[in-house]
PDB file of N, CA and C in Angstrom:
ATOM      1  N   UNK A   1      18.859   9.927 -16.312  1.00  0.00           N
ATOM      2  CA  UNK A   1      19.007   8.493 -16.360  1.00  0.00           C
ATOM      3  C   UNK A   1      18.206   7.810 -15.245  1.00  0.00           C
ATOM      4  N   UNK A   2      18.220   8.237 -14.148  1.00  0.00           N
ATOM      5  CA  UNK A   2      17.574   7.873 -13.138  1.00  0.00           C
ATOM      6  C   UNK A   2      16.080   7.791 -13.009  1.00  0.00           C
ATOM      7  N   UNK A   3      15.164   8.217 -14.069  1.00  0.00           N
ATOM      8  CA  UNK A   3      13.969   8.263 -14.408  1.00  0.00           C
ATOM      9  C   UNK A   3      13.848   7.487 -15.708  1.00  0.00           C
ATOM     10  N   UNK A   4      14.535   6.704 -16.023  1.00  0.00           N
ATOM     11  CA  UNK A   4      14.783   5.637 -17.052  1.00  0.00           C
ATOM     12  C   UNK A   4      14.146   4.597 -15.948  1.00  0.00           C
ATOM     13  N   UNK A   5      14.709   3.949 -14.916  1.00  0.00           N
ATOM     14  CA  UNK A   5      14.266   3.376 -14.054  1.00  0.00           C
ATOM     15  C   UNK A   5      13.594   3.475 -13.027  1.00  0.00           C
ATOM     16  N   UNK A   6      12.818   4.505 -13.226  1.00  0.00           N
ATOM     17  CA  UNK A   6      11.522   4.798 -12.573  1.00  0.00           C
ATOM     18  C   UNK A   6      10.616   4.658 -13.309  1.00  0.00           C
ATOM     19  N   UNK A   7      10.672   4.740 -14.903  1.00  0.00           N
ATOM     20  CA  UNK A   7       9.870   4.183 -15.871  1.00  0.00           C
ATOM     21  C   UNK A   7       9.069   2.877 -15.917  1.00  0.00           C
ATOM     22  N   UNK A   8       7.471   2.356 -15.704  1.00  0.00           N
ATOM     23  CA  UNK A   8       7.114   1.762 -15.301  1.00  0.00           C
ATOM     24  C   UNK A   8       7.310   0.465 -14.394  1.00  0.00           C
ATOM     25  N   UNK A   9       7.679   1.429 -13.435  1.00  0.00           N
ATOM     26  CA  UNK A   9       7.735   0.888 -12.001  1.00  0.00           C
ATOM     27  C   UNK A   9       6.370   0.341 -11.291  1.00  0.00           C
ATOM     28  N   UNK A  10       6.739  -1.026 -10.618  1.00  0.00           N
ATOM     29  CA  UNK A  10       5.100  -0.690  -9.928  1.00  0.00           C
ATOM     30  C   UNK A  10       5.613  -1.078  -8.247  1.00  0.00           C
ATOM     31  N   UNK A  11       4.122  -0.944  -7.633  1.00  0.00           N
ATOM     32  CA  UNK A  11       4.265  -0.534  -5.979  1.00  0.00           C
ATOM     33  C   UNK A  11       3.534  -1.547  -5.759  1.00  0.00           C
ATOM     34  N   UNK A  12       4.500  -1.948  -4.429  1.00  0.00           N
ATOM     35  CA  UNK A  12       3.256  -3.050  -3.312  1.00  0.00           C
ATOM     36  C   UNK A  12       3.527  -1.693  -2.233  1.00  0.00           C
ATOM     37  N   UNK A  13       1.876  -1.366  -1.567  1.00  0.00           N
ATOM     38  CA  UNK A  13       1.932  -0.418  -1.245  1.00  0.00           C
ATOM     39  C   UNK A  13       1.000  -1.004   0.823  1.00  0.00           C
ATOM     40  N   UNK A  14       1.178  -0.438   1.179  1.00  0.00           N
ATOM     41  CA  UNK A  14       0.368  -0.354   2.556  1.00  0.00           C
ATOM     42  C   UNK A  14      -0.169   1.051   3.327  1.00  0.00           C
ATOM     43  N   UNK A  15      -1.419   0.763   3.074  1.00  0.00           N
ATOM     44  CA  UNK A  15      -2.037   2.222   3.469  1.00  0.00           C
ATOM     45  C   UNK A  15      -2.130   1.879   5.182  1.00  0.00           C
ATOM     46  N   UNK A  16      -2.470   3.281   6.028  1.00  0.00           N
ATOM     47  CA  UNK A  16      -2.755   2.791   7.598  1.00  0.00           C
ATOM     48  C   UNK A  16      -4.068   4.023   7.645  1.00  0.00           C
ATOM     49  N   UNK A  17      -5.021   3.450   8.472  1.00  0.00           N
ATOM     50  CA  UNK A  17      -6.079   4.697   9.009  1.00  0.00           C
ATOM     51  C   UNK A  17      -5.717   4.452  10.586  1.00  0.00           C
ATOM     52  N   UNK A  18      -5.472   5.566  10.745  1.00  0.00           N
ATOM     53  CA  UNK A  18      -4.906   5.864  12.083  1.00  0.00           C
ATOM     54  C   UNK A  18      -6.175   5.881  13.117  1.00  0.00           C
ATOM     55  N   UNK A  19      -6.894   6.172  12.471  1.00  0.00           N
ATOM     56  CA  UNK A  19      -8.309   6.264  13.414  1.00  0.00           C
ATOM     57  C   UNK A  19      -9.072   5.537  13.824  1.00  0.00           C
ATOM     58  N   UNK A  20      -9.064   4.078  12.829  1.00  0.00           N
ATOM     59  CA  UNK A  20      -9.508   2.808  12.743  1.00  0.00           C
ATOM     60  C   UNK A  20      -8.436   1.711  13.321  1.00  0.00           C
ATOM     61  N   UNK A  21      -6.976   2.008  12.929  1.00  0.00           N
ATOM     62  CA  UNK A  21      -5.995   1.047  13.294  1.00  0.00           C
ATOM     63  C   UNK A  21      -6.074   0.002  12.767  1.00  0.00           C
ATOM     64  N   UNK A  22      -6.130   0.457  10.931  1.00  0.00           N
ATOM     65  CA  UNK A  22      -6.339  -0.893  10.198  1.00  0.00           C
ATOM     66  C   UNK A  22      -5.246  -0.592   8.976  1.00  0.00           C
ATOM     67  N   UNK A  23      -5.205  -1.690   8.247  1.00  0.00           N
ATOM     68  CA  UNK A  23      -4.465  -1.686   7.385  1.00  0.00           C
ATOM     69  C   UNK A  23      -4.687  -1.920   6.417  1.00  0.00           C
ATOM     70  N   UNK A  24      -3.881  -1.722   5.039  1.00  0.00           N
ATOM     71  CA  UNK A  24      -4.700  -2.289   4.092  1.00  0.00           C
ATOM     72  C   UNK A  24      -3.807  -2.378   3.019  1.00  0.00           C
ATOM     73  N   UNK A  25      -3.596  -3.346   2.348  1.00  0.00           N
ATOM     74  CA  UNK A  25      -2.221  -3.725   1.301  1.00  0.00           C
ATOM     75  C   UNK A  25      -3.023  -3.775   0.081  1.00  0.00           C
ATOM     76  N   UNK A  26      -1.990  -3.434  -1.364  1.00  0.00           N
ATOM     77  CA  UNK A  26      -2.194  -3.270  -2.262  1.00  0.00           C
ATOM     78  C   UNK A  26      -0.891  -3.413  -3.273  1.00  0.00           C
ATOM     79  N   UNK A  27      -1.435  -3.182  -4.661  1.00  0.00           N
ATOM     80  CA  UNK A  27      -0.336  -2.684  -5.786  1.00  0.00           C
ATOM     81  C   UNK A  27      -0.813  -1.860  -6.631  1.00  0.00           C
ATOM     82  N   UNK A  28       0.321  -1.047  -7.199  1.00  0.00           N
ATOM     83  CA  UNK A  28      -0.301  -0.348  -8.112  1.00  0.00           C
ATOM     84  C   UNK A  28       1.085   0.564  -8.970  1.00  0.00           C
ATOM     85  N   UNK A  29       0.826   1.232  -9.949  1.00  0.00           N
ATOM     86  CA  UNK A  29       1.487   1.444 -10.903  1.00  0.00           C
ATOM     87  C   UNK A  29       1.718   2.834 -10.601  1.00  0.00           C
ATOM     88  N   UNK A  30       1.150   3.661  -9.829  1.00  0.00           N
ATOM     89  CA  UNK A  30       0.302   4.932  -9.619  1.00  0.00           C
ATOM     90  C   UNK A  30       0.530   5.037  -7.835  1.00  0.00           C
ATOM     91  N   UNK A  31       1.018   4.681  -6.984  1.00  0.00           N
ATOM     92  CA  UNK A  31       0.363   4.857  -5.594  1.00  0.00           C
ATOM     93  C   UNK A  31      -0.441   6.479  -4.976  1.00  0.00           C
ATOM     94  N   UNK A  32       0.210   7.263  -5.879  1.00  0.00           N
ATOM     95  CA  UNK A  32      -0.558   8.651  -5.207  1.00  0.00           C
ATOM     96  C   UNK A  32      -2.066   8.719  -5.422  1.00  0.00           C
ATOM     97  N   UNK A  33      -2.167   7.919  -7.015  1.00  0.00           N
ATOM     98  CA  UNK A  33      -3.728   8.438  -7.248  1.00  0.00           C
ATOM     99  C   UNK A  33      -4.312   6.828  -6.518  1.00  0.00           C
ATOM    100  N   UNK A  34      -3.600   5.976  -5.828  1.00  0.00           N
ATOM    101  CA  UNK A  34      -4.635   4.967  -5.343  1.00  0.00           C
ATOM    102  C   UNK A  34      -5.165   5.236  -4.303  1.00  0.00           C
ATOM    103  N   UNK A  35      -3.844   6.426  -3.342  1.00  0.00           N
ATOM    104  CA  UNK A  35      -4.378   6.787  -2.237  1.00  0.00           C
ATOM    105  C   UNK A  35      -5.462   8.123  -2.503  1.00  0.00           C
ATOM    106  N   UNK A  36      -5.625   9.018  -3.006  1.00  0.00           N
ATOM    107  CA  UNK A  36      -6.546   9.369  -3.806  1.00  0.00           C
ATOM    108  C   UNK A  36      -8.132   8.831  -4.116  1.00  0.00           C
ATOM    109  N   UNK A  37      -7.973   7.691  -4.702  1.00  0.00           N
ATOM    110  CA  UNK A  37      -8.819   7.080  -4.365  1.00  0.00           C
ATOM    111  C   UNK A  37      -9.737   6.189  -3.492  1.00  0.00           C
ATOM    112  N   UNK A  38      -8.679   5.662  -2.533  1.00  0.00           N
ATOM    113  CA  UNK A  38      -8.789   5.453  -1.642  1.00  0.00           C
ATOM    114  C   UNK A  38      -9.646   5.988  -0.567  1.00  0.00           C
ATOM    115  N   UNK A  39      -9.439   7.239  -0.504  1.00  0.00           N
ATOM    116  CA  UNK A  39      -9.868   8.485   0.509  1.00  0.00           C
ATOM    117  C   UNK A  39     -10.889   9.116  -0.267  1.00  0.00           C
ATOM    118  N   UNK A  40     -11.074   8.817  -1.413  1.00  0.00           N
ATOM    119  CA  UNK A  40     -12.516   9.551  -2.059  1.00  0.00           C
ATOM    120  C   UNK A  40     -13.794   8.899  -1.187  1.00  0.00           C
ATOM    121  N   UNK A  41     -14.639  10.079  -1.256  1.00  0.00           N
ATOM    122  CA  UNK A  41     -15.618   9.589  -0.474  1.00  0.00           C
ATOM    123  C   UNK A  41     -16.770   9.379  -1.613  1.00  0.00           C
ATOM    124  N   UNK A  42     -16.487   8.979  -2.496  1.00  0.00           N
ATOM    125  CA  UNK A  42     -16.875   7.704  -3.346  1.00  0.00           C
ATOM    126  C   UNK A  42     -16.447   6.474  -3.597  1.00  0.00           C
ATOM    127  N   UNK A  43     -16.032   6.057  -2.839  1.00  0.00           N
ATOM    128  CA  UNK A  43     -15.364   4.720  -3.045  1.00  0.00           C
ATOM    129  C   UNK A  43     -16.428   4.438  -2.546  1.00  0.00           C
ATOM    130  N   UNK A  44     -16.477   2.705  -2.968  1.00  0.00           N
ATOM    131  CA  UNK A  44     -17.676   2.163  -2.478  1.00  0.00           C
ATOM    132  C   UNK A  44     -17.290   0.614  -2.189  1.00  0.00           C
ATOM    133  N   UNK A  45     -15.299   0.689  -2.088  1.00  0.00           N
ATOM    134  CA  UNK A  45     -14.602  -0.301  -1.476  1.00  0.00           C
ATOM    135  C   UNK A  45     -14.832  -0.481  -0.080  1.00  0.00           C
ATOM    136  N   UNK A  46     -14.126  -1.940   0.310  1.00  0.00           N
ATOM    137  CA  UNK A  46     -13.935  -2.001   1.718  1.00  0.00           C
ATOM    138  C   UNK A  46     -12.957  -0.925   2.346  1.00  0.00           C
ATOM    139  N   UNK A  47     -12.275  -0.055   1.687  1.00  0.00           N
ATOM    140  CA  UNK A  47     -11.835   1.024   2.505  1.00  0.00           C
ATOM    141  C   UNK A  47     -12.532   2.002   2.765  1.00  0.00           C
ATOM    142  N   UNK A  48     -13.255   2.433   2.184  1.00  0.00           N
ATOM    143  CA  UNK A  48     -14.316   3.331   2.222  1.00  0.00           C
ATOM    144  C   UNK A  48     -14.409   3.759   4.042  1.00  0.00           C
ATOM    145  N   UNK A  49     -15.140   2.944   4.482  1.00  0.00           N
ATOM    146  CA  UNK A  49     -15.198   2.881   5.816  1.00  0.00           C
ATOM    147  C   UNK A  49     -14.079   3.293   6.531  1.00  0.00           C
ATOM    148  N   UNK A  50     -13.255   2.937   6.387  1.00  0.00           N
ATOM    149  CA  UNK A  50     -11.837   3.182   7.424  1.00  0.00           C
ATOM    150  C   UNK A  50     -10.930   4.626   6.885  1.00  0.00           C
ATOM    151  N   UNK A  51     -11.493   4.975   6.185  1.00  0.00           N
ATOM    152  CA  UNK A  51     -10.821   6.720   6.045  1.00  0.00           C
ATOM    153  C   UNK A  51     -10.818   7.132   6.655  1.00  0.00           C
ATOM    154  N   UNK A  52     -10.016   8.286   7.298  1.00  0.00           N
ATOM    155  CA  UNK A  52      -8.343   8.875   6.290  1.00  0.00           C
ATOM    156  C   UNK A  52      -7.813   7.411   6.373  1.00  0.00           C
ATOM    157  N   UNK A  53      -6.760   7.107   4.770  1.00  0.00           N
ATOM    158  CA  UNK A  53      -5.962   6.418   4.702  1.00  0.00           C
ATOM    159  C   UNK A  53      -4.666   7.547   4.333  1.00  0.00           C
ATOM    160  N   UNK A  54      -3.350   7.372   5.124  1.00  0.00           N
ATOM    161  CA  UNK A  54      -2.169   7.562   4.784  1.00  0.00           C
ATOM    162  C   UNK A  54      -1.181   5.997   4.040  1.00  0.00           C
ATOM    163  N   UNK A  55      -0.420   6.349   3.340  1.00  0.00           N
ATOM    164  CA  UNK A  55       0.544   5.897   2.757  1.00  0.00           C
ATOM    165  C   UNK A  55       1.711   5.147   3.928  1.00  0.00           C
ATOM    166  N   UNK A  56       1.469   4.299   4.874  1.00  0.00           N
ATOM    167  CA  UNK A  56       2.632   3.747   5.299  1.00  0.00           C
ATOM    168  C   UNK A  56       3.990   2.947   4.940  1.00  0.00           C
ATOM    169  N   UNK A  57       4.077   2.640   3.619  1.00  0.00           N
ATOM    170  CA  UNK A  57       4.919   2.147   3.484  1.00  0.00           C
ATOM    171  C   UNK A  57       4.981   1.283   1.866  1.00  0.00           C
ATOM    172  N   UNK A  58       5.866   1.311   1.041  1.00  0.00           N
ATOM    173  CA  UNK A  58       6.228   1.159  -0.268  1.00  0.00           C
ATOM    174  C   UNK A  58       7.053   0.059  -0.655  1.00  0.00           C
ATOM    175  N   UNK A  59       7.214  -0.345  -1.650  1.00  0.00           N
ATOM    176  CA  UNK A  59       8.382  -1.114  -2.215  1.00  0.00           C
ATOM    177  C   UNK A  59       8.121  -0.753  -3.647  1.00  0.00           C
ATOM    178  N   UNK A  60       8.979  -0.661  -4.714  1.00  0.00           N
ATOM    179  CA  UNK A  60       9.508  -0.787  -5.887  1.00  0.00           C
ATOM    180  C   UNK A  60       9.785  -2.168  -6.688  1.00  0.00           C
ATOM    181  N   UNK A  61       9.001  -2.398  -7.666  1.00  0.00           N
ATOM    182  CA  UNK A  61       9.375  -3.276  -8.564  1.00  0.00           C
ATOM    183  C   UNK A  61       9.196  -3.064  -9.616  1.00  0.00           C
ATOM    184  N   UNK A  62      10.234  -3.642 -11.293  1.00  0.00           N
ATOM    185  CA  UNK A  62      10.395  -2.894 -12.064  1.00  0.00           C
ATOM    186  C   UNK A  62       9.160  -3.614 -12.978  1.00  0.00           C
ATOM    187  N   UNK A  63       9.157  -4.953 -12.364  1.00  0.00           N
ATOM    188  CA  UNK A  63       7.260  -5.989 -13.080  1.00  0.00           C
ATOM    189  C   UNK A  63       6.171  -5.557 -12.316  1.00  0.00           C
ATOM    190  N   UNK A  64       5.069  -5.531 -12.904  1.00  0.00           N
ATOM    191  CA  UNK A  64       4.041  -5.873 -12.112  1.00  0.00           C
ATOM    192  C   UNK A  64       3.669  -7.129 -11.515  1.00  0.00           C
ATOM    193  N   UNK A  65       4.601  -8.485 -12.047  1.00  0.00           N
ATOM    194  CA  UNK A  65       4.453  -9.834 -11.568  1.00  0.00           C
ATOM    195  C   UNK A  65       4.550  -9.349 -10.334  1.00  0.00           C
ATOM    196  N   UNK A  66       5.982  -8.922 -10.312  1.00  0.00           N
ATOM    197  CA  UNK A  66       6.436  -9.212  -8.702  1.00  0.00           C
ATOM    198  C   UNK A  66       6.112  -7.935  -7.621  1.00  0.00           C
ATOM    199  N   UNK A  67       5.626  -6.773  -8.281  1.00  0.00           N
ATOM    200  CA  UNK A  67       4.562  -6.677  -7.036  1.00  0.00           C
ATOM    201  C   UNK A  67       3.434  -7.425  -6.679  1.00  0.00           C
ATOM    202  N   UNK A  68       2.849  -7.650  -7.303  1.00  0.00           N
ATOM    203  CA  UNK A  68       2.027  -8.987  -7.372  1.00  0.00           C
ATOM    204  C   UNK A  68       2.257  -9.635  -6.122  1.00  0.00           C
ATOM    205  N   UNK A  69       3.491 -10.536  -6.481  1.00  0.00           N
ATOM    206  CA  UNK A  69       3.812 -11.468  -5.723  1.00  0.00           C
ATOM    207  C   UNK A  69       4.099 -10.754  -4.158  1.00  0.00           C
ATOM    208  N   UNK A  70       4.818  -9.506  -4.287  1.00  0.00           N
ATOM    209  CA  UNK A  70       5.032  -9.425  -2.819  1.00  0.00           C
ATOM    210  C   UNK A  70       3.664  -8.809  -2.109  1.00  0.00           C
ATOM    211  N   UNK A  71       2.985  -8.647  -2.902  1.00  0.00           N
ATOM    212  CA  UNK A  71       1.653  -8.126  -2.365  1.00  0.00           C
ATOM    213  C   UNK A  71       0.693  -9.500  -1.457  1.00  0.00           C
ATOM    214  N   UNK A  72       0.966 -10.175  -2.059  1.00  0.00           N
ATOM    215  CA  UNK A  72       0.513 -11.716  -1.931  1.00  0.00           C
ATOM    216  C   UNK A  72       1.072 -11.851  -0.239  1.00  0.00           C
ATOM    217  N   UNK A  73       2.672 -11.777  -0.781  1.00  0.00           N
ATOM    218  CA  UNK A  73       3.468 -11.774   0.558  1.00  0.00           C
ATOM    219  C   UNK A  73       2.943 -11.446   1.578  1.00  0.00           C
ATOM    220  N   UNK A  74       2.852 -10.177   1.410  1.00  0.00           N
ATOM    221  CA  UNK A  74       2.798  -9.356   3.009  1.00  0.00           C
ATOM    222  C   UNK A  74       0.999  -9.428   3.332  1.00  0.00           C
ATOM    223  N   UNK A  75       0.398 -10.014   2.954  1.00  0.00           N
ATOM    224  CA  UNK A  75      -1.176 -10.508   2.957  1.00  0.00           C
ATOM    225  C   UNK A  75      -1.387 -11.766   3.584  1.00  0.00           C
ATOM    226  N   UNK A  76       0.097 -12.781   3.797  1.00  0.00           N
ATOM    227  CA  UNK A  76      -0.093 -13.830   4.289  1.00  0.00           C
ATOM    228  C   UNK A  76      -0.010 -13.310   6.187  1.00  0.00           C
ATOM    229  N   UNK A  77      -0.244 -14.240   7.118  1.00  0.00           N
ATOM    230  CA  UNK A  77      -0.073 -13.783   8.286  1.00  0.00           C
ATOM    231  C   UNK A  77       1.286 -13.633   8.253  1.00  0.00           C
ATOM    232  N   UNK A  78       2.238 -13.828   7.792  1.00  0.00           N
ATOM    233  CA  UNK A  78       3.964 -13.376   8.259  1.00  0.00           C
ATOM    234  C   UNK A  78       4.241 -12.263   7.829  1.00  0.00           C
ATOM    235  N   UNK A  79       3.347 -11.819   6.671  1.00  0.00           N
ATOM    236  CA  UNK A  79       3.665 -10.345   6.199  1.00  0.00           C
ATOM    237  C   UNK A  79       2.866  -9.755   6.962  1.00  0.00           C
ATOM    238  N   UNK A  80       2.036  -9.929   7.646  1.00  0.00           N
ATOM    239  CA  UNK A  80       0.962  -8.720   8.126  1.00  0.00           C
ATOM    240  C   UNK A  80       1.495  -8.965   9.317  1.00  0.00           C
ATOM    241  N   UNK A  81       2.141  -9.694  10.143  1.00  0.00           N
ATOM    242  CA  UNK A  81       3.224  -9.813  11.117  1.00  0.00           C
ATOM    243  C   UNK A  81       4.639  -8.506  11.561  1.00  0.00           C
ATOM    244  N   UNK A  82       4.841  -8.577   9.873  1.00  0.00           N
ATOM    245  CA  UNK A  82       5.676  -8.197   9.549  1.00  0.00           C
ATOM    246  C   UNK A  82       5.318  -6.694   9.541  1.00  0.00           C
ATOM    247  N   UNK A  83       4.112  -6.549   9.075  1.00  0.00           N
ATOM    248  CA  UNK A  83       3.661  -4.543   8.833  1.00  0.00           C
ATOM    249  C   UNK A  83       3.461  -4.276  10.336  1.00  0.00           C
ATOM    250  N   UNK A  84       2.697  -5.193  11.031  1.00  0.00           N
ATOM    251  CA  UNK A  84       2.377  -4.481  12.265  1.00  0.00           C
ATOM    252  C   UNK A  84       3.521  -4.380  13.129  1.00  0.00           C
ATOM    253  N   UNK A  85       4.377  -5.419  13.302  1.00  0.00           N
ATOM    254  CA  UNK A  85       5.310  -5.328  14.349  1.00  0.00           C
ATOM    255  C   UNK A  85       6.819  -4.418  13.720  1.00  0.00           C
ATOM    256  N   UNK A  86       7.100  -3.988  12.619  1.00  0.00           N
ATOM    257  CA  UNK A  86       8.071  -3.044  11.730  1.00  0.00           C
ATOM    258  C   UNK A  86       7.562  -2.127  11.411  1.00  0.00           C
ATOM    259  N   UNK A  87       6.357  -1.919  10.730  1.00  0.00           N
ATOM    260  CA  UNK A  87       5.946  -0.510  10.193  1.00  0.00           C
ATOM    261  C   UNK A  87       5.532   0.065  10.792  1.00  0.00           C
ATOM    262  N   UNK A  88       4.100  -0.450  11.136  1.00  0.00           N
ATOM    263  CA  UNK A  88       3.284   0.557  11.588  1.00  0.00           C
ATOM    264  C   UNK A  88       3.971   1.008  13.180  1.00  0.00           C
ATOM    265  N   UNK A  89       4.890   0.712  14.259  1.00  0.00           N
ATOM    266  CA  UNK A  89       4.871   1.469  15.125  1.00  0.00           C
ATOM    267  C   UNK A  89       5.938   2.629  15.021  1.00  0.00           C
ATOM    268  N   UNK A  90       6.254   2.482  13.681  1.00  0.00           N
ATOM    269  CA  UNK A  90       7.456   3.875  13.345  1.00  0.00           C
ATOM    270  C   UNK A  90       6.331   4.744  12.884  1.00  0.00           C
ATOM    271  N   UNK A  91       5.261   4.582  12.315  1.00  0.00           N
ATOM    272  CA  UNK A  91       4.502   5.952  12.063  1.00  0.00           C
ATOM    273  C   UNK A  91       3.714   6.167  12.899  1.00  0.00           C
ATOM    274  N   UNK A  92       3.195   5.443  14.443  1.00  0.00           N
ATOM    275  CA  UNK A  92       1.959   5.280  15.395  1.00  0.00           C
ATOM    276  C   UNK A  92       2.625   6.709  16.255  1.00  0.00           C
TER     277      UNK A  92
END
């Protein structure tokens, strides 16, 4: 039953490169294969550059609206407020 509601789930996701000390927010339906992609050294994104990316931190939503929306969120300065001064120094 519990994979009933894991059934298209989607992610507002926040990657960290520890090496760069950058961050980088997203969504996605998938987070393993974004980080995956992410770290391919074919990307020819603005992450590209800042590899290794690890996975810092997740949320669950059962729309893609509203990852959406909280993706939006944590992209404004109060959310990126919010990653640096809560998240990222529990994984630093």
């Amino acid at each position: 039953m519990a994979s009933f509601f894991l059934m298209g789930s989607f992610y507002t996701y926040v990657l960290y490169s520890r090496k760069y000390d950058k961050i980088y927010i997203g969504y996605s339906a998938d987070v393993d294969s974004r980080l995956v992609s992410h770290n391919d050294q074919r990307n020819r994104g603005w992450t590209k550059k800042y590899q290794p990316w690890i996975i810092a931190y997740t949320e669950t939503y059962p729309k893609k609206k509203q990852a959406m929306k909280r993706e939006k969120q944590l992209k404004s300065a109060k959310g990126r407020e919010f990653i640096w001064n809560e998240i990222i120094p529990k994984i630093k």
